[in-house]
Protein backbone atom coordinates (compact mmCIF):
# COMPACT_ATOMS: atom_id res chain seq x y z
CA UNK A 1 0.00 0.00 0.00
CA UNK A 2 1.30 3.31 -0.56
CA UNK A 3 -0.15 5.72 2.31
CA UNK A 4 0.18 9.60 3.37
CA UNK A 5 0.36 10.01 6.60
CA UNK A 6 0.05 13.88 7.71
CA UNK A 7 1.44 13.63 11.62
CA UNK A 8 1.65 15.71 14.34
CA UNK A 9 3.10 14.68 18.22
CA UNK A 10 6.27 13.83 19.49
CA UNK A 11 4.95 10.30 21.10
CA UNK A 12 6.41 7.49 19.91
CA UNK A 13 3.64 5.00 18.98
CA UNK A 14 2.50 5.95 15.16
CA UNK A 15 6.34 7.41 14.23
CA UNK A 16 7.03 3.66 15.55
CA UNK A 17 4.44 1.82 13.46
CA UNK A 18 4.78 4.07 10.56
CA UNK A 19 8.04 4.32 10.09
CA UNK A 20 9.09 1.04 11.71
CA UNK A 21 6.93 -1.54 10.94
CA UNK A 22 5.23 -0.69 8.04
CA UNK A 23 7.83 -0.45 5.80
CA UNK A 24 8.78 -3.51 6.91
CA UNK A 25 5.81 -4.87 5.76
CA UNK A 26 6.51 -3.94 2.47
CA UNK A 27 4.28 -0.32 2.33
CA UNK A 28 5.57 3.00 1.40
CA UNK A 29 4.89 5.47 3.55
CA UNK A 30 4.61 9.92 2.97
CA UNK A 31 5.21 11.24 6.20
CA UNK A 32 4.41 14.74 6.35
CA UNK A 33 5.23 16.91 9.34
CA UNK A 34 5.19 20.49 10.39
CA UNK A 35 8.01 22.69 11.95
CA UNK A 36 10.19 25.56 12.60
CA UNK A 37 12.97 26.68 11.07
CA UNK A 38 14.75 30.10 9.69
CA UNK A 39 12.39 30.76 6.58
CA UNK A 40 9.41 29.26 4.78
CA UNK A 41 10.72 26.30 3.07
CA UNK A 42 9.90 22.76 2.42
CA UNK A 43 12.50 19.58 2.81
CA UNK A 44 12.00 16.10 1.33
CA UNK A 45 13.60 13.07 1.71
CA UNK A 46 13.21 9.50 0.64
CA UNK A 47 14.94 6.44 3.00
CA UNK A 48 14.20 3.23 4.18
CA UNK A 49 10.47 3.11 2.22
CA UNK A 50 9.91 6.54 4.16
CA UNK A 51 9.06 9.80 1.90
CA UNK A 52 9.29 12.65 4.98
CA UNK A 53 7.89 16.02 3.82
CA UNK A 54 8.61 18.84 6.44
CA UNK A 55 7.17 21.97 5.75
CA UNK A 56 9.12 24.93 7.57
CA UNK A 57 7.89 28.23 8.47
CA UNK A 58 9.86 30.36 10.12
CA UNK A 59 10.06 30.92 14.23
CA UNK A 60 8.26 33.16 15.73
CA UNK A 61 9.46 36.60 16.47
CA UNK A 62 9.15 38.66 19.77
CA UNK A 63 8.16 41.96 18.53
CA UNK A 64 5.90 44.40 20.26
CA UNK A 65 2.32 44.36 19.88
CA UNK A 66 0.62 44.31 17.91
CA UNK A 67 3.60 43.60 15.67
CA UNK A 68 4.97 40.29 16.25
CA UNK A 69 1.53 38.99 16.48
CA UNK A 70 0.87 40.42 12.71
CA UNK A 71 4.02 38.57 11.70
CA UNK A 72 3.50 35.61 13.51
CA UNK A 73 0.13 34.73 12.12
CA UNK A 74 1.00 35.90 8.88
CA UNK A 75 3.71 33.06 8.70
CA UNK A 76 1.61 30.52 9.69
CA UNK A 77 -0.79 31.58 6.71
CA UNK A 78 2.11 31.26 4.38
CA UNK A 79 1.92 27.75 5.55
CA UNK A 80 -1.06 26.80 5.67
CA UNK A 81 -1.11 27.56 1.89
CA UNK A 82 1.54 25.16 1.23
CA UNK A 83 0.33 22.84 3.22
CA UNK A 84 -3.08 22.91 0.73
CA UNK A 85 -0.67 22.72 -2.14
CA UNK A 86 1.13 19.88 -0.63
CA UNK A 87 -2.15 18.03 -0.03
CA UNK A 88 -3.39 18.46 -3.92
CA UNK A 89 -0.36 17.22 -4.58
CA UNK A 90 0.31 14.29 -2.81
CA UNK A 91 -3.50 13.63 -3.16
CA UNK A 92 -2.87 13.95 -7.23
CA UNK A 93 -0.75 11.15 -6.47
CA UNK A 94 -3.41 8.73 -6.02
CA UNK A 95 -2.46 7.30 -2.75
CA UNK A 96 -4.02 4.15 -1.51
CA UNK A 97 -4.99 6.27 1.95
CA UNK A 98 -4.88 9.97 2.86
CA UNK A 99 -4.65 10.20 6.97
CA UNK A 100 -4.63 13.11 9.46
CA UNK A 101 -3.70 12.85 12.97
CA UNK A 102 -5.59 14.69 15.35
CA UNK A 103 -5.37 18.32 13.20
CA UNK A 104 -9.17 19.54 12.80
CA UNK A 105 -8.02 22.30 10.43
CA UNK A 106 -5.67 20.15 7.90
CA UNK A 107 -8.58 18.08 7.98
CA UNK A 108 -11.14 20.26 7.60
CA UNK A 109 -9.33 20.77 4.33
CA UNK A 110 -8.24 17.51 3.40
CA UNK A 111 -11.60 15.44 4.04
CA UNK A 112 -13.16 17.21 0.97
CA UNK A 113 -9.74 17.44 -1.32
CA UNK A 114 -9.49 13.29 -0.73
CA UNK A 115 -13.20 12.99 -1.74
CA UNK A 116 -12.68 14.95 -4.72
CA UNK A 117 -9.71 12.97 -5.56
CA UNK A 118 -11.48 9.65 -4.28
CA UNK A 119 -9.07 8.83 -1.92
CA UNK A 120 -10.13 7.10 0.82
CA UNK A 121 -9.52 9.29 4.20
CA UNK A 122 -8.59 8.29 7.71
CA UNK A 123 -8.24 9.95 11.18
CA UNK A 124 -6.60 9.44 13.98
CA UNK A 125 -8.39 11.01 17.15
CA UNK A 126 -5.97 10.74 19.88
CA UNK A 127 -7.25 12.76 23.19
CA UNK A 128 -10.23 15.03 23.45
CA UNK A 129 -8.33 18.25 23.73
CA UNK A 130 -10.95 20.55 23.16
CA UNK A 131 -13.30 18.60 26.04
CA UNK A 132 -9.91 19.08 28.49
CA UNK A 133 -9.90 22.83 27.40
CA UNK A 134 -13.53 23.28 28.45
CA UNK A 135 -13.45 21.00 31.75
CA UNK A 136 -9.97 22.95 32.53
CA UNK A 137 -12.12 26.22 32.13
CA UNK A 138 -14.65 24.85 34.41
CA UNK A 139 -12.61 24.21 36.86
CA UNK A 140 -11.03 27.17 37.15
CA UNK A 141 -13.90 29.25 37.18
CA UNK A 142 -12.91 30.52 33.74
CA UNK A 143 -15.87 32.97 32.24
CA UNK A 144 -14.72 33.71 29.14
CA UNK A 145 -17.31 33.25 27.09
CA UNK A 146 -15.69 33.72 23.56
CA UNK A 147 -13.01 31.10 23.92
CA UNK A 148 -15.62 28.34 25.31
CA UNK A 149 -17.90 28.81 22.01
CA UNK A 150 -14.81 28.88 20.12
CA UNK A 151 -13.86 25.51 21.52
CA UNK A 152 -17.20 23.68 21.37
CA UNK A 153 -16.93 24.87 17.27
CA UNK A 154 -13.86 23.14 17.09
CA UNK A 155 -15.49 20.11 18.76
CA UNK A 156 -18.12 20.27 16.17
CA UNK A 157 -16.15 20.95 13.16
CA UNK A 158 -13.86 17.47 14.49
CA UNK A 159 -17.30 15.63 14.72
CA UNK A 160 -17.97 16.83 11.06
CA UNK A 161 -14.90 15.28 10.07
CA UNK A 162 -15.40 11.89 12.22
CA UNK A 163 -18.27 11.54 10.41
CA UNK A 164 -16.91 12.13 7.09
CA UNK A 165 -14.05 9.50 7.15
CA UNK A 166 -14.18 6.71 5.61
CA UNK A 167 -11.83 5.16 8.93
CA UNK A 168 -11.54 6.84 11.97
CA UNK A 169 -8.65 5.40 14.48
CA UNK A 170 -9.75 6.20 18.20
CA UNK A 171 -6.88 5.92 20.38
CA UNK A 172 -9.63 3.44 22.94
CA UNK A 173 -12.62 1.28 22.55
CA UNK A 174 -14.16 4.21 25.24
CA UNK A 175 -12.87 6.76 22.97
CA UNK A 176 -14.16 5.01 19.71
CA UNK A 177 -17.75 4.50 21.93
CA UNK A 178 -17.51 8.12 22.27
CA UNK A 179 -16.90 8.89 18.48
CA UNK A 180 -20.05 6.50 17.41
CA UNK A 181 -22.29 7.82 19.85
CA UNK A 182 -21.74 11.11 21.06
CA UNK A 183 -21.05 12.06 17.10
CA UNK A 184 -22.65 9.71 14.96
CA UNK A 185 -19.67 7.58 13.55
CA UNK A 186 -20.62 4.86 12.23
CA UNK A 187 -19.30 1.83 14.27
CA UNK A 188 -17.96 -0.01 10.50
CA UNK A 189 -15.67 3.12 10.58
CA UNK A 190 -13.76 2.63 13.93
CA UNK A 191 -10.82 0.90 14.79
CA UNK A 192 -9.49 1.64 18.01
CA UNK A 193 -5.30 1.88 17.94
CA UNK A 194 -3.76 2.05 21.30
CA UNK A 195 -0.82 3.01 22.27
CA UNK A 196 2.53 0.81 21.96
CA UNK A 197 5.89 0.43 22.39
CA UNK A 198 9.08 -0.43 20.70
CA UNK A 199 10.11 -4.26 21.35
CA UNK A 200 13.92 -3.14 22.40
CA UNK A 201 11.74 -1.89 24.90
CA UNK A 202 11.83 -4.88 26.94
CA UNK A 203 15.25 -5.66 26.33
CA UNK A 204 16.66 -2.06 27.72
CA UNK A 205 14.66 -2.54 30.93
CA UNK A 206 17.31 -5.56 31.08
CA UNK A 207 20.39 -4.27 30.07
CA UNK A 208 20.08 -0.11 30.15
CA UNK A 209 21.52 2.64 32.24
CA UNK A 210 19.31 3.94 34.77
CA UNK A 211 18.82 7.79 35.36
CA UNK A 212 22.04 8.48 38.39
CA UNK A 213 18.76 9.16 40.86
CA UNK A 214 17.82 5.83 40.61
CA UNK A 215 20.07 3.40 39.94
CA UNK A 216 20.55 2.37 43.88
CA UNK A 217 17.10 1.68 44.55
CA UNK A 218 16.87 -1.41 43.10
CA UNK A 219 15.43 -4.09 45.11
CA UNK A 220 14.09 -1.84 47.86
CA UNK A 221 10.29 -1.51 48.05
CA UNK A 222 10.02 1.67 45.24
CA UNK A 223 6.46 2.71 43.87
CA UNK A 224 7.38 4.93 40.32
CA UNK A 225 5.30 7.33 38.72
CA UNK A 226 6.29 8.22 35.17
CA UNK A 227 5.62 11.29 33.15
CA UNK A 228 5.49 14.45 34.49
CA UNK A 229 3.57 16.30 36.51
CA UNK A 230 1.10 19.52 36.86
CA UNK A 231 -1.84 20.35 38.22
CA UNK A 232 -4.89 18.90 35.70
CA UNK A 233 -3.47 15.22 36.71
CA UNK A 234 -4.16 16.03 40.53
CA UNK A 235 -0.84 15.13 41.64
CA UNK A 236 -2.12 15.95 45.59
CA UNK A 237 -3.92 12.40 45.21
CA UNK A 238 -0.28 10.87 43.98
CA UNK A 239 1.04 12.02 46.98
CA UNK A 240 -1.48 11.36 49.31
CA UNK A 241 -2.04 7.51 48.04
CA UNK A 242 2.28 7.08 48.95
CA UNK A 243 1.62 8.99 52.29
CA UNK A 244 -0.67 6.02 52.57
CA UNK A 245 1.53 3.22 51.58
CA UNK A 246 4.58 4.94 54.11
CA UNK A 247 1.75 3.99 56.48
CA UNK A 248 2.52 0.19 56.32
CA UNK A 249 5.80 0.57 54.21
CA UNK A 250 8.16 2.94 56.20
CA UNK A 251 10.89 2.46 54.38
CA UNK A 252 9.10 2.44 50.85
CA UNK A 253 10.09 4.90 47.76
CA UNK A 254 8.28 6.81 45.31
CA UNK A 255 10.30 7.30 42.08
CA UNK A 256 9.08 10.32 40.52
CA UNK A 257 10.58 9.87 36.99
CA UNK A 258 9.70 12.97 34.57
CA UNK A 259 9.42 17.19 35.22
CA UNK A 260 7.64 18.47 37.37
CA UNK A 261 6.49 22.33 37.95
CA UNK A 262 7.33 24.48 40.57
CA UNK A 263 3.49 24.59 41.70
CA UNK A 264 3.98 20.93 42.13
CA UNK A 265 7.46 20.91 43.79
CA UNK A 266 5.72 23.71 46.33
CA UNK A 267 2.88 21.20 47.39
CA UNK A 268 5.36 18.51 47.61
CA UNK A 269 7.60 20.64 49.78
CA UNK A 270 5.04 20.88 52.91
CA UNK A 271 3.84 17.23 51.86
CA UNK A 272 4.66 14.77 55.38
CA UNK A 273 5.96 11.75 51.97
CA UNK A 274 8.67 14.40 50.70
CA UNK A 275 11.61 12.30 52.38
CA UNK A 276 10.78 9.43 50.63
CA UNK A 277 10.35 10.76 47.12
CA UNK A 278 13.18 10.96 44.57
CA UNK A 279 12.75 13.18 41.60
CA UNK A 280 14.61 12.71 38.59
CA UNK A 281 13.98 15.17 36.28
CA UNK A 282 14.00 15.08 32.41
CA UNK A 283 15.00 11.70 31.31
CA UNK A 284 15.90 10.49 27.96
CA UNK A 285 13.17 8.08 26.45
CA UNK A 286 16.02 5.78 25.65
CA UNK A 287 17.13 5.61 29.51
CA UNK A 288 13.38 5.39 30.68
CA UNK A 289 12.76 1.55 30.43
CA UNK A 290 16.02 0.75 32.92
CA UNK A 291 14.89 3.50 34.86
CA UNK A 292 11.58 2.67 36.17
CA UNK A 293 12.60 -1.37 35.87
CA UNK A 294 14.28 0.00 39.34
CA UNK A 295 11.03 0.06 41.20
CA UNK A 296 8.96 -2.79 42.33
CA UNK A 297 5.44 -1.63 41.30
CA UNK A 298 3.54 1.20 38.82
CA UNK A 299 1.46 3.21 39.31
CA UNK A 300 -1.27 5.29 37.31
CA UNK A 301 -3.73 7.27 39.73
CA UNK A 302 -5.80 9.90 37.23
CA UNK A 303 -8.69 12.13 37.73
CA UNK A 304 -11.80 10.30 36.84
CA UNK A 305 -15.05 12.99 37.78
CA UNK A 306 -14.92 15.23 34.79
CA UNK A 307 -18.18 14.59 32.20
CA UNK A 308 -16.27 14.23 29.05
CA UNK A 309 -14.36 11.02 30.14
CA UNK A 310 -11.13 12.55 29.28
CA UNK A 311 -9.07 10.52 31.15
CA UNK A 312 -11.17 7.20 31.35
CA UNK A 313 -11.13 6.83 27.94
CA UNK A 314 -7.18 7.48 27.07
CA UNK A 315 -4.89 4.89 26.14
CA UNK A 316 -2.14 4.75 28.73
CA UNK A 317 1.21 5.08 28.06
CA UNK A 318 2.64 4.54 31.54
CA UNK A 319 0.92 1.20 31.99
CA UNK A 320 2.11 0.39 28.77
CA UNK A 321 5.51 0.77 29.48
CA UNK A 322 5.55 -0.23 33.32
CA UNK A 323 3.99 -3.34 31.62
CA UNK A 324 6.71 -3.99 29.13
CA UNK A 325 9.71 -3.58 31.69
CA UNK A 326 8.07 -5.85 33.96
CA UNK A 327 6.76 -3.84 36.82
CA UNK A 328 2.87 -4.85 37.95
CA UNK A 329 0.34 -2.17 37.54
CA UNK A 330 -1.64 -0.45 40.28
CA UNK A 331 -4.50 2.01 38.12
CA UNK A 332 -7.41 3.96 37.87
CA UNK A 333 -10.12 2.30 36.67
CA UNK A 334 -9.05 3.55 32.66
CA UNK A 335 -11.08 1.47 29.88
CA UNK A 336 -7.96 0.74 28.49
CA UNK A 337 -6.09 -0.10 31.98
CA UNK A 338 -8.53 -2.77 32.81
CA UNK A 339 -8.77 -4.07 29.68
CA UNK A 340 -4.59 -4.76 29.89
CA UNK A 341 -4.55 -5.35 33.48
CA UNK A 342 -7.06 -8.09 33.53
CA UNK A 343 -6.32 -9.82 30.65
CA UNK A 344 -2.85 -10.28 31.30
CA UNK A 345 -2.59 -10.31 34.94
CA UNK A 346 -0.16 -7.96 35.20
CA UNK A 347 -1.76 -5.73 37.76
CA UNK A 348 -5.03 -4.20 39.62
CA UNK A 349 -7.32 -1.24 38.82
CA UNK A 350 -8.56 0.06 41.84
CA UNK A 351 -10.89 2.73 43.21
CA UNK A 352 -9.55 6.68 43.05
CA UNK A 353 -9.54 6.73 47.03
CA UNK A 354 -5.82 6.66 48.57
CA UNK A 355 -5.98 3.74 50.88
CA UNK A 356 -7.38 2.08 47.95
CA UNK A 357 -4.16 2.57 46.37
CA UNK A 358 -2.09 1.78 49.27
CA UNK A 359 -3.32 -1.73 49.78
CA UNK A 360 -2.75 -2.59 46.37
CA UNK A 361 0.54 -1.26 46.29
CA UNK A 362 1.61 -2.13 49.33
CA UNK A 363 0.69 -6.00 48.04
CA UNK A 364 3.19 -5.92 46.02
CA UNK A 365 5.70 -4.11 48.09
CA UNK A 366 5.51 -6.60 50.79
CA UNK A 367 5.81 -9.59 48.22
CA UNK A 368 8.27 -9.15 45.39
CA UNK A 369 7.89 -12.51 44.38
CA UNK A 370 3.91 -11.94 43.58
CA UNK A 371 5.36 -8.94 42.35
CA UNK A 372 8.17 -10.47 39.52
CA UNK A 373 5.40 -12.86 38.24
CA UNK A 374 2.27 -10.30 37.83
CA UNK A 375 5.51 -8.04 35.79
CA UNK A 376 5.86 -11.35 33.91
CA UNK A 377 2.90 -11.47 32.96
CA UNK A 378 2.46 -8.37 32.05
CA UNK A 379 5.72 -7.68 29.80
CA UNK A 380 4.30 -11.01 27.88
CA UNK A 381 1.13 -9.56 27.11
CA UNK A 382 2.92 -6.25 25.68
CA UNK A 383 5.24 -8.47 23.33
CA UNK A 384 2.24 -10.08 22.26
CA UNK A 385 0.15 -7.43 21.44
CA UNK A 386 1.21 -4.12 21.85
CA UNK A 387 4.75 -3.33 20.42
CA UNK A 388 4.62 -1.76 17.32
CA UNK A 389 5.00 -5.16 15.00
CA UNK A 390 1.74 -6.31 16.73
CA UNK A 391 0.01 -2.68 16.37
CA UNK A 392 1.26 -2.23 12.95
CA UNK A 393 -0.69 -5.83 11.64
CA UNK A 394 -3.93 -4.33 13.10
CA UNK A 395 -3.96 -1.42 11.55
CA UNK A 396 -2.92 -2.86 8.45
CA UNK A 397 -5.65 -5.69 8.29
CA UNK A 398 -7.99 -2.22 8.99
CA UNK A 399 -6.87 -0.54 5.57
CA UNK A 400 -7.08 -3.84 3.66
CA UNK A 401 -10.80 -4.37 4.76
CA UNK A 402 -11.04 -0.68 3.80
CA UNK A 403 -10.20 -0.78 0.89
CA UNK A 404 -11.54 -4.40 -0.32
CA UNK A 405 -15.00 -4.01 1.30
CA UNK A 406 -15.32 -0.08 2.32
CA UNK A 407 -15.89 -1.46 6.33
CA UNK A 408 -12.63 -1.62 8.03
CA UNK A 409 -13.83 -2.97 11.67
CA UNK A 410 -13.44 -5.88 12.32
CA UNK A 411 -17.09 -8.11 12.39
CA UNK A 412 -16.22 -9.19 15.77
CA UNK A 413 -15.49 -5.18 16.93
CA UNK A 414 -17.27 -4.81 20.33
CA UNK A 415 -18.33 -1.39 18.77
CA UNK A 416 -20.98 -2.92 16.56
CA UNK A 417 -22.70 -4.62 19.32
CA UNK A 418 -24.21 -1.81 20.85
CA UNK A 419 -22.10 -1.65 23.60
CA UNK A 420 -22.56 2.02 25.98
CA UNK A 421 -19.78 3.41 28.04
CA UNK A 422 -20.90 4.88 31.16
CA UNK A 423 -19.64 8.05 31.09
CA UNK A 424 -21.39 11.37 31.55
CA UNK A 425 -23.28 12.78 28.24
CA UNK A 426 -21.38 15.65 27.00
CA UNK A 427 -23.07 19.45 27.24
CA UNK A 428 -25.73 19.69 23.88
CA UNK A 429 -23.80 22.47 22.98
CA UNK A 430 -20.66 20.25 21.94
């Protein structure tokens, strides 16, 4: 198959099956991408089955107002033109599938040029931004009236384009639920793809170089957190559910491994579990996997109470990875989490209430050997089906029934059984 891919995000999971696996499989793949540079420009290159079309604009400037506002957005006009140019053209082309990650505005434009061009079109709906935006707004109290409508347009104008593609790719089966029937997608159009990982993975959880903050606590009872922190992920609950398991653990750890911002450092500061908690900072995704393989247990405590299901419907990275360096799992109840968890064995979702938490974490704490064979299980069920390879034939077999019958699910997708996730209706307005 020959396939443009028009990307945006620095994770790891489509670059991986995109520009890993699928040209193993014997597809070419455009990759187009948007960045920075000096001046408005466009670079192509051609390796490894991989056409990569970057199209440059140039940084922004720091002028005064309203100056370097009037220059900024007039550069990212310049490229928005190209881009258009670059779709007729690659769409001229005659690919076997035109596909937009996340971008409502390149597919705005795209969804129509493809249908004109009858090329089949695909999205890939990652995270409900837009819902976050409003339910951040909430939160804070936020009465700005102009940017809400503005954002609940952009929801719409997203559902207009769910609807219009002829595959959508929901990063969940609770995200794809939400897509089919919160904006009329219908269910033949959705194939959830999760997140992944890369299978050397596994093997530099073995054999890598921990981060210098971590590398003595192996084999002492450590609970790691990975990714960083701020203030929508409620990191107060983190630190109360490890001022629970110091409770029955005194000498336990919490391995902190990401950034974290000073309004988080602050409230960990006057926090009674500060003693125990190392942070380490920035660390390079390379040196992750040995990193966290220093703790004994996971975990992955999110906010679960706002309506949109913004968190309960993601597809979790951290488990993912605790999974694949063979750390258990102690989570929210996430869709995706459970679904993981429980069919591998490899941990517990549990209740959001701290000394929920604690009991399952401490479990593990007080038992390493329950502990090494729930991580066993776990890192099997990753190299089975989620490393790249494994995401990269799902997707595939999605496109083929695409294209051969115009229904990529699957007949045995969940999705066309009728199946409702409870999760609070979203406001009419969006």
């Amino acid at each position: 198959m020959r396939l443009v891919i028009w990307h945006t995000d620095p994770y790891p999971t489509a670059p991986g099956v995109y520009l890993g696996a699928f040209p193993r499989l014997g597809h070419h793949v455009t990759w187009v991408i948007s960045t920075e540079g000096e001046r408005h420009q466009t670079l192509v290159r051609e390796e490894g089955g991989v056409r990569t079309i970057e199209i440059q604009r140039p940084r922004d400037v720091d002028l005064a107002w309203p100056w370097g506002a009037l220059v900024n957005r007039w550069n990212k006009l310049v490229r928005l033109f190209a881009k258009i140019a670059w779709m007729r053209r690659l769409l001229s082309e005659h690919p076997d599938l035109f596909q937009v990650r996340e971008l409502v505005t390149e597919g705005t434009i795209a969804l129509p040029l493809a249908r004109g061009e009858r090329v089949p079109f695909a999205f890939q709906w990652d995270f409900p931004h837009y819902e976050a935006a409003l339910f951040e707004m909430g939160q804070e109290g936020s009465r700005n009236l102009l940017r809400a409508l503005h954002l609940r347009w952009v929801i719409g104008m997203r559902g207009r384009i769910l609807r219009g593609a002829d595959l959508v790719l929901p990063i969940s089966d609770g995200l794809a639920e939400i897509a089919r029937d919160r904006h009329g997608v219908d269910p033949w159009r959705l194939v959830p793809f999760p997140v992944g990982v890369a299978r050397d993975s596994l093997e530099r959880a073995r054999r890598g170089t921990p981060h210098p903050r971590a590398a003595g606590l192996l084999g002492q009872p450590v609970v790691t957190y990975l990714g960083n922190l701020d203030a929508v992920r409620q990191p107060s609950f983190l630190f109360d559910v490890f001022a629970a398991v110091l409770e029955e653990v005194p000498d336990a750890w919490l391995l902190l491994v990401g950034r974290a911002n000073p309004g988080v450092e602050r409230l960990l500061a006057d926090h009674p579990a500060r003693a125990r908690v190392v942070f380490t900072g920035y660390v390079p995704h390379a040196d992750v996997p040995a990193t966290i393989a220093q703790a004994r247990v996971g975990v992955y405590a999110v906010p679960l109470t706002d309506p949109y299901g913004i968190y309960r419907t993601c597809s979790p990275l951290k488990v993912v990875e605790y999974m694949a360096c063979g750390l258990p799992v102690v989570a929210s109840h996430v869709e995706d989490a459970e679904k993981m968890l429980g069919e591998s064995g490899g941990g517990v979702c549990v209740d959001n209430l701290p000394r929920a938490f604690a009991r399952a974490l401490v479990a593990y704490l007080r038992d390493p050997a329950a502990a090494s064979a729930a991580g066993e299980k776990g890192r099997a069920y990753i190299e089975r089906f989620r490393v790249f390879e494994a995401l990269a034939r799902e997707v595939e077999a999605s496109y083929e029934r695409l294209l051969a019958t115009g229904r990529p699910a699957s007949p045995a997708s969940p999705l066309l059984a009728g199946r409702r996730l409870e999760i609070s209706r979203l406001a009419a307005a969006s």
